[in-house]
Protein backbone atom coordinates (compact mmCIF):
# COMPACT_ATOMS: atom_id res chain seq x y z
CA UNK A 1 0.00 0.00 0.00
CA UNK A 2 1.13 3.24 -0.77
CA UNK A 3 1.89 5.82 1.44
CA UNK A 4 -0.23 8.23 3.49
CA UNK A 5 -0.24 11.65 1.84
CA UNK A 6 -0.50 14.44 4.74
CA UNK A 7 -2.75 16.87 3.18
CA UNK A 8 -0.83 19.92 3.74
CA UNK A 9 1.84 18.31 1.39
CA UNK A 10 -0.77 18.02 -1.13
CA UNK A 11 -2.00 21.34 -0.94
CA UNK A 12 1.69 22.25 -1.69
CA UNK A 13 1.73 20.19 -4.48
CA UNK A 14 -0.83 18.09 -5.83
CA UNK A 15 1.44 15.66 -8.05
CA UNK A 16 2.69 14.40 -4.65
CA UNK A 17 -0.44 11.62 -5.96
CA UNK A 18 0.12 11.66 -9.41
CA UNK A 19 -3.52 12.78 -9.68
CA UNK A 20 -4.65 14.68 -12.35
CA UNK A 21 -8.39 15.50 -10.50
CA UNK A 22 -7.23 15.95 -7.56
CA UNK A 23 -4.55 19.14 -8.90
CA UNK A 24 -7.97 19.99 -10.98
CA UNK A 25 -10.19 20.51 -8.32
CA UNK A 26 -7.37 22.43 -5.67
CA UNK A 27 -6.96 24.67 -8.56
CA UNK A 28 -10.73 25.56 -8.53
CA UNK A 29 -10.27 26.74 -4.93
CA UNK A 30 -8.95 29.97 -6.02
CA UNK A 31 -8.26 33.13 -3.91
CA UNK A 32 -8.31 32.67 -0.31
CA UNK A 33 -9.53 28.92 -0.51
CA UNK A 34 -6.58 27.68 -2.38
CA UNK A 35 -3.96 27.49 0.53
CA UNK A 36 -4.93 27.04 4.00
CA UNK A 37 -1.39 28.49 5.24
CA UNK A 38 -3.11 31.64 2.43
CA UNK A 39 -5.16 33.18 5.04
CA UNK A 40 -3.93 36.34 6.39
CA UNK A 41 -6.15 37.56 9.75
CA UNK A 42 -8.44 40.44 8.48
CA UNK A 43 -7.39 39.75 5.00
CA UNK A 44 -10.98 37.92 4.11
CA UNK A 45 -13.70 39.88 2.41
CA UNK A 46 -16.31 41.31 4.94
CA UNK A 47 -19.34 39.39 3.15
CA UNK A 48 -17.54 35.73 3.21
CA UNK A 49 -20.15 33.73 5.06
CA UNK A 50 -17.99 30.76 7.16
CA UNK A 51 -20.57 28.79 6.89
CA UNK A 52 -21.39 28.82 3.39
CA UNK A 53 -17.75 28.51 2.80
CA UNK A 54 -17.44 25.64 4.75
CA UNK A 55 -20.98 23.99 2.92
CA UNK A 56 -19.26 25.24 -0.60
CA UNK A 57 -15.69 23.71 -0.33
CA UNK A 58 -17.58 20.00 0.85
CA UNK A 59 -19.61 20.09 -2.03
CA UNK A 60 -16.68 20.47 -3.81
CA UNK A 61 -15.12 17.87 -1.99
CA UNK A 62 -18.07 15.57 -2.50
CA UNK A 63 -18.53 15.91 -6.91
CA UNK A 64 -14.47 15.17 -6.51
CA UNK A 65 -14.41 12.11 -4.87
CA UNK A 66 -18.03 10.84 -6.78
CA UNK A 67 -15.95 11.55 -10.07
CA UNK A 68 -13.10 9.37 -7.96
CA UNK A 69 -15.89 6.56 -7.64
CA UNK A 70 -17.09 6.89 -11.11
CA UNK A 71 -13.54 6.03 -12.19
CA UNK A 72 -12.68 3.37 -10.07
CA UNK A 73 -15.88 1.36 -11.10
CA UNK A 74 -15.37 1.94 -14.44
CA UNK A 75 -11.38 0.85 -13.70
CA UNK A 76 -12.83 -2.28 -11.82
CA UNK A 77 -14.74 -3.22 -15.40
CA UNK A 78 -11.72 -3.07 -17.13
CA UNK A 79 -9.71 -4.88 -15.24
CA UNK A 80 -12.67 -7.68 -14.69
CA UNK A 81 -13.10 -7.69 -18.43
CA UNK A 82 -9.00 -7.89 -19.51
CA UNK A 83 -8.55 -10.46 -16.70
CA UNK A 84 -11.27 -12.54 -18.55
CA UNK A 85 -9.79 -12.08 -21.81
CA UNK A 86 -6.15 -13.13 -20.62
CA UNK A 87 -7.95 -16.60 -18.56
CA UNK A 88 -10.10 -16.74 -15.80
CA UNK A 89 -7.74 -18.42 -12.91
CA UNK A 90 -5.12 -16.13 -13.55
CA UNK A 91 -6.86 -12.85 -14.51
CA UNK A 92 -9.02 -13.12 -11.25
CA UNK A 93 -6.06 -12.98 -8.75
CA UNK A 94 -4.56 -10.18 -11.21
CA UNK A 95 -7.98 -8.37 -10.90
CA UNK A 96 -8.40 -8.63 -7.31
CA UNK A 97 -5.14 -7.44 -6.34
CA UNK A 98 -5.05 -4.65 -8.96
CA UNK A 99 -9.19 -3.69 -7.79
CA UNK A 100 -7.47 -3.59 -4.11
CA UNK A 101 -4.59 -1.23 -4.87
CA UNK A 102 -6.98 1.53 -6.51
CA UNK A 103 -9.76 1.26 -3.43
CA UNK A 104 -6.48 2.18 -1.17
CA UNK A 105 -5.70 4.65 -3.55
CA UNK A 106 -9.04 6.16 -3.58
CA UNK A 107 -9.04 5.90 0.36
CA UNK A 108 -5.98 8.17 0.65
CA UNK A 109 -7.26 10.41 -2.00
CA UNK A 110 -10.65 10.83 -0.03
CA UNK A 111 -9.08 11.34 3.16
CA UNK A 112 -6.55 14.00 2.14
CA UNK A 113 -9.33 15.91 0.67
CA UNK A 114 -11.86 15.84 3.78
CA UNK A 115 -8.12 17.08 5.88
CA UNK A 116 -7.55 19.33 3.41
CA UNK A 117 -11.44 20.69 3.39
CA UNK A 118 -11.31 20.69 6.76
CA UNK A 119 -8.04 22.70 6.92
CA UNK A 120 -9.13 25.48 4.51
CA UNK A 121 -13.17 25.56 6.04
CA UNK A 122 -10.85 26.34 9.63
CA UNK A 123 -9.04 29.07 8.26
CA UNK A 124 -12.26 30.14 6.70
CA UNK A 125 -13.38 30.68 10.30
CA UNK A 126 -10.50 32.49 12.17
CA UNK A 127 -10.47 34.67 9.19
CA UNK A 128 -14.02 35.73 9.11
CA UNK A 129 -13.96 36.52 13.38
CA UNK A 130 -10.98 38.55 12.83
CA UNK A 131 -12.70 40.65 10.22
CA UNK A 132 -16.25 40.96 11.83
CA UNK A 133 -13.39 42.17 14.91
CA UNK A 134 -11.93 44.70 12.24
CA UNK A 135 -15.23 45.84 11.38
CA UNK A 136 -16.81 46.10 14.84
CA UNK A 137 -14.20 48.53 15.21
CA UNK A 138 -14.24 50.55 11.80
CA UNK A 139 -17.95 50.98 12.35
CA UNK A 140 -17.54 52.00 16.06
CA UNK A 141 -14.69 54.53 14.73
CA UNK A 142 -17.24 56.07 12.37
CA UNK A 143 -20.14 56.39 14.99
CA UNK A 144 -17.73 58.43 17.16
CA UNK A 145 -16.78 60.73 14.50
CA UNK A 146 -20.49 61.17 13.55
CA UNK A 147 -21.08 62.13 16.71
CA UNK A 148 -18.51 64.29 17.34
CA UNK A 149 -19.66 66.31 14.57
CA UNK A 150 -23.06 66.39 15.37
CA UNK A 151 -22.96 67.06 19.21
CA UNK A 152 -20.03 69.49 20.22
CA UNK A 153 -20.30 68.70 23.72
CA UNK A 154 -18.91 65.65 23.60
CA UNK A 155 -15.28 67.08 24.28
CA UNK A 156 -16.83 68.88 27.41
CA UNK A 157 -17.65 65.21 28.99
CA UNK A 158 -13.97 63.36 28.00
CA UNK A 159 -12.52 66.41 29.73
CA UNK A 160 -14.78 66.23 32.46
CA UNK A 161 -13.60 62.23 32.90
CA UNK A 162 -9.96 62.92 32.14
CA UNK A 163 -9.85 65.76 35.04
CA UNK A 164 -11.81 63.43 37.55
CA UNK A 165 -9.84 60.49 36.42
CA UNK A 166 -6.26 62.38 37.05
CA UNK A 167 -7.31 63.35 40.31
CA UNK A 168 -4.27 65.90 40.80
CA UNK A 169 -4.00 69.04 42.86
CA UNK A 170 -1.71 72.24 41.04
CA UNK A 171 -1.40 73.30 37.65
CA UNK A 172 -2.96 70.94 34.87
CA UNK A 173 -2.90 71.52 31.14
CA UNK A 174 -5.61 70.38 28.63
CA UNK A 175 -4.54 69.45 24.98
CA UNK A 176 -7.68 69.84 22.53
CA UNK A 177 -8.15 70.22 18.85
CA UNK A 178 -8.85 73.46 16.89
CA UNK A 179 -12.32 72.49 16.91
CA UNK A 180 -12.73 72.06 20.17
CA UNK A 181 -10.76 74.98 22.11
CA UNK A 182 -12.97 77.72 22.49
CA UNK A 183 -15.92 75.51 23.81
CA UNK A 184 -13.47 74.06 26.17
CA UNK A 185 -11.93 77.38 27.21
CA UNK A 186 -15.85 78.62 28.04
CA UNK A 187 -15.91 75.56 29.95
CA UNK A 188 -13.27 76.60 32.53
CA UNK A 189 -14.82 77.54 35.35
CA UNK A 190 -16.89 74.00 35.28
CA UNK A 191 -13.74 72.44 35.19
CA UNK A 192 -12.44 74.29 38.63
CA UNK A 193 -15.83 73.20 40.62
CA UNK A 194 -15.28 69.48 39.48
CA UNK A 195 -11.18 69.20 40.03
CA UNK A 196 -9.97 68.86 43.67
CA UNK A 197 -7.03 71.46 44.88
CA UNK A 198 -6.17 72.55 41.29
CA UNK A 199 -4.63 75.66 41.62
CA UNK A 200 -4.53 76.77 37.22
CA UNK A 201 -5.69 75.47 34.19
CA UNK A 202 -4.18 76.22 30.91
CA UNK A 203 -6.02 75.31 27.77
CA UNK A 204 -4.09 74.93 24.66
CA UNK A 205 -4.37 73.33 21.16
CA UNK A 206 -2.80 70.29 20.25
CA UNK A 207 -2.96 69.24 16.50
CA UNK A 208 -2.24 65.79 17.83
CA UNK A 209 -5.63 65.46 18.75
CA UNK A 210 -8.80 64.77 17.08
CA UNK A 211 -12.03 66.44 17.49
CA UNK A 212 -14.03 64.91 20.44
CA UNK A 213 -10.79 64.16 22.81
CA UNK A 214 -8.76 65.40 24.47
CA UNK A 215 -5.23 65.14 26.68
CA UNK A 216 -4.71 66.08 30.39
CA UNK A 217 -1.51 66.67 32.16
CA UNK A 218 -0.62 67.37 35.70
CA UNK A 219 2.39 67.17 37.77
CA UNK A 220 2.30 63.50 38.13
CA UNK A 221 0.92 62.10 34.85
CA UNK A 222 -1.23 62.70 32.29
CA UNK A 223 -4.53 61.35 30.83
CA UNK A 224 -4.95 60.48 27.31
CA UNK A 225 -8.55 60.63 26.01
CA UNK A 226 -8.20 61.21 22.53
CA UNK A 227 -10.49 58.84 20.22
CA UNK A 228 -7.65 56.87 18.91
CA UNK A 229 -6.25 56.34 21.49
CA UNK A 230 -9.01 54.23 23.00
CA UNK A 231 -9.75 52.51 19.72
CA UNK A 232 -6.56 51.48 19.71
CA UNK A 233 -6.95 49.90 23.36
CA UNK A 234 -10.06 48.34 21.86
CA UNK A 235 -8.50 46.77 18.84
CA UNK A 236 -5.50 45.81 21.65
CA UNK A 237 -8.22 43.89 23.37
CA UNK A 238 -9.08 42.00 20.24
CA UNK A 239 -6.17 41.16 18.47
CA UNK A 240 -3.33 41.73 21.28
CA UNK A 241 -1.39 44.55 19.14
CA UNK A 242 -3.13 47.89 18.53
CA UNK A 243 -0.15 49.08 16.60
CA UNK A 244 -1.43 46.21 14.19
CA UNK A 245 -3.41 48.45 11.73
CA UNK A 246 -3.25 51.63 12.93
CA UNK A 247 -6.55 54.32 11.99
């Protein structure tokens, strides 16, 4: 009996089984599908569907090895009808043993297409939970924006947090966009009621932040509440690097 094929050497190269189907039918896996080691996290469209993936590529799987079956019966009547023409006794042994080899053949083939089904319909999956991840956080992104440009007050609460959060006495300095600084500088005296023992506040612009946020320093620290900052903690929750793909 031949050898067991693993199926990630066959993905690699098909003619590892001198089969011609089998290199047919990887090549129709095209795109992501074709490799399982192809996948790159994120890199799947946002409408792939795992689950009709995973239905789609065992259909596949399924016509393949039926054509497999269709060959190896008609193969069987060949070999039945040479092994009568060449003498009963002896073409019957010949038969059997020659019927035997291509059912192990066609055993191996089968089973390093379900790994190799199985392989690609995993990838499939991880892919797809990264990107519905991604997009979670693209469409969050854009809903803060939105609303930052609707609703201008929404600077005056982050620097309301990022004061109370600091919790420092003394001077403390508040970075805000263009946008942002007058509406923040009218909200000054709010600021002094809410922060414990500060003795100034300077507000200046900061082109490093983005409408909606803001950054607080003090004499022992600083706060930083500016919007990409804490998508980029979000996406660090998700994939373990926010530096990743950077907004």
């Amino acid at each position: 009996m031949s050898r067991i094929i693993k199926a990630e050497e066959v993905w690699k190269n098909p003619d590892l089984i001198g089969d011609k189907k089998l290199e047919a039918f990887l090549g129709t896996l095209s795109g992501p599908t074709a490799s399982p080691r192809g996948w790159r996290r994120g890199a799947v469209d946002a409408e792939v569907d795992p689950a009709a993936l995973a239905r789609s590529l065992i259909e596949r799987a399924e016509l393949a090895a039926k054509a497999r079956l269709e060959e190896a019966e008609r193969e069987r009547a060949r070999i039945l009808k040479e092994a009568y023409d060449k003498g009963y006794e002896e073409g019957r042994a010949e038969a059997a043993a020659r019927v035997t080899e291509h059912a192990r053949d066609l055993l191996e083939y089968l089973e390093t297409l379900a790994r190799g089904v199985a392989q690609a319909t995993e990838s499939a999956v991880r892919a797809a939970e990264d990107t519905v991840a991604q997009l979670a956080i693209e469409v969050a992104e854009k809903i803060l924006k939105h609303e930052v440009s609707l609703d201008g007050s929404v600077v005056l609460g982050m620097v309301r947090e990022s004061v109370e959060k600091a919790k420092a006495g003394g001077p403390i300095k508040i970075r805000v966009s263009a946008w942002d600084l007058d509406r923040v500088k009218d909200f000054r005296d709010e600021i002094m009621r809410i922060a414990d023992d500060v003795t100034s506040i300077e507000i200046v612009e900061d082109p490093r932040v983005e409408p909606g946020g803001c950054i607080v320093e003090t004499d022992f620290g600083s706060v930083d509440a500016r919007l990409g900052t804490q998508l980029r903690e979000v996406r660090r929750a998700f994939f373990g690097n926010g530096d990743a793909a950077p907004f």
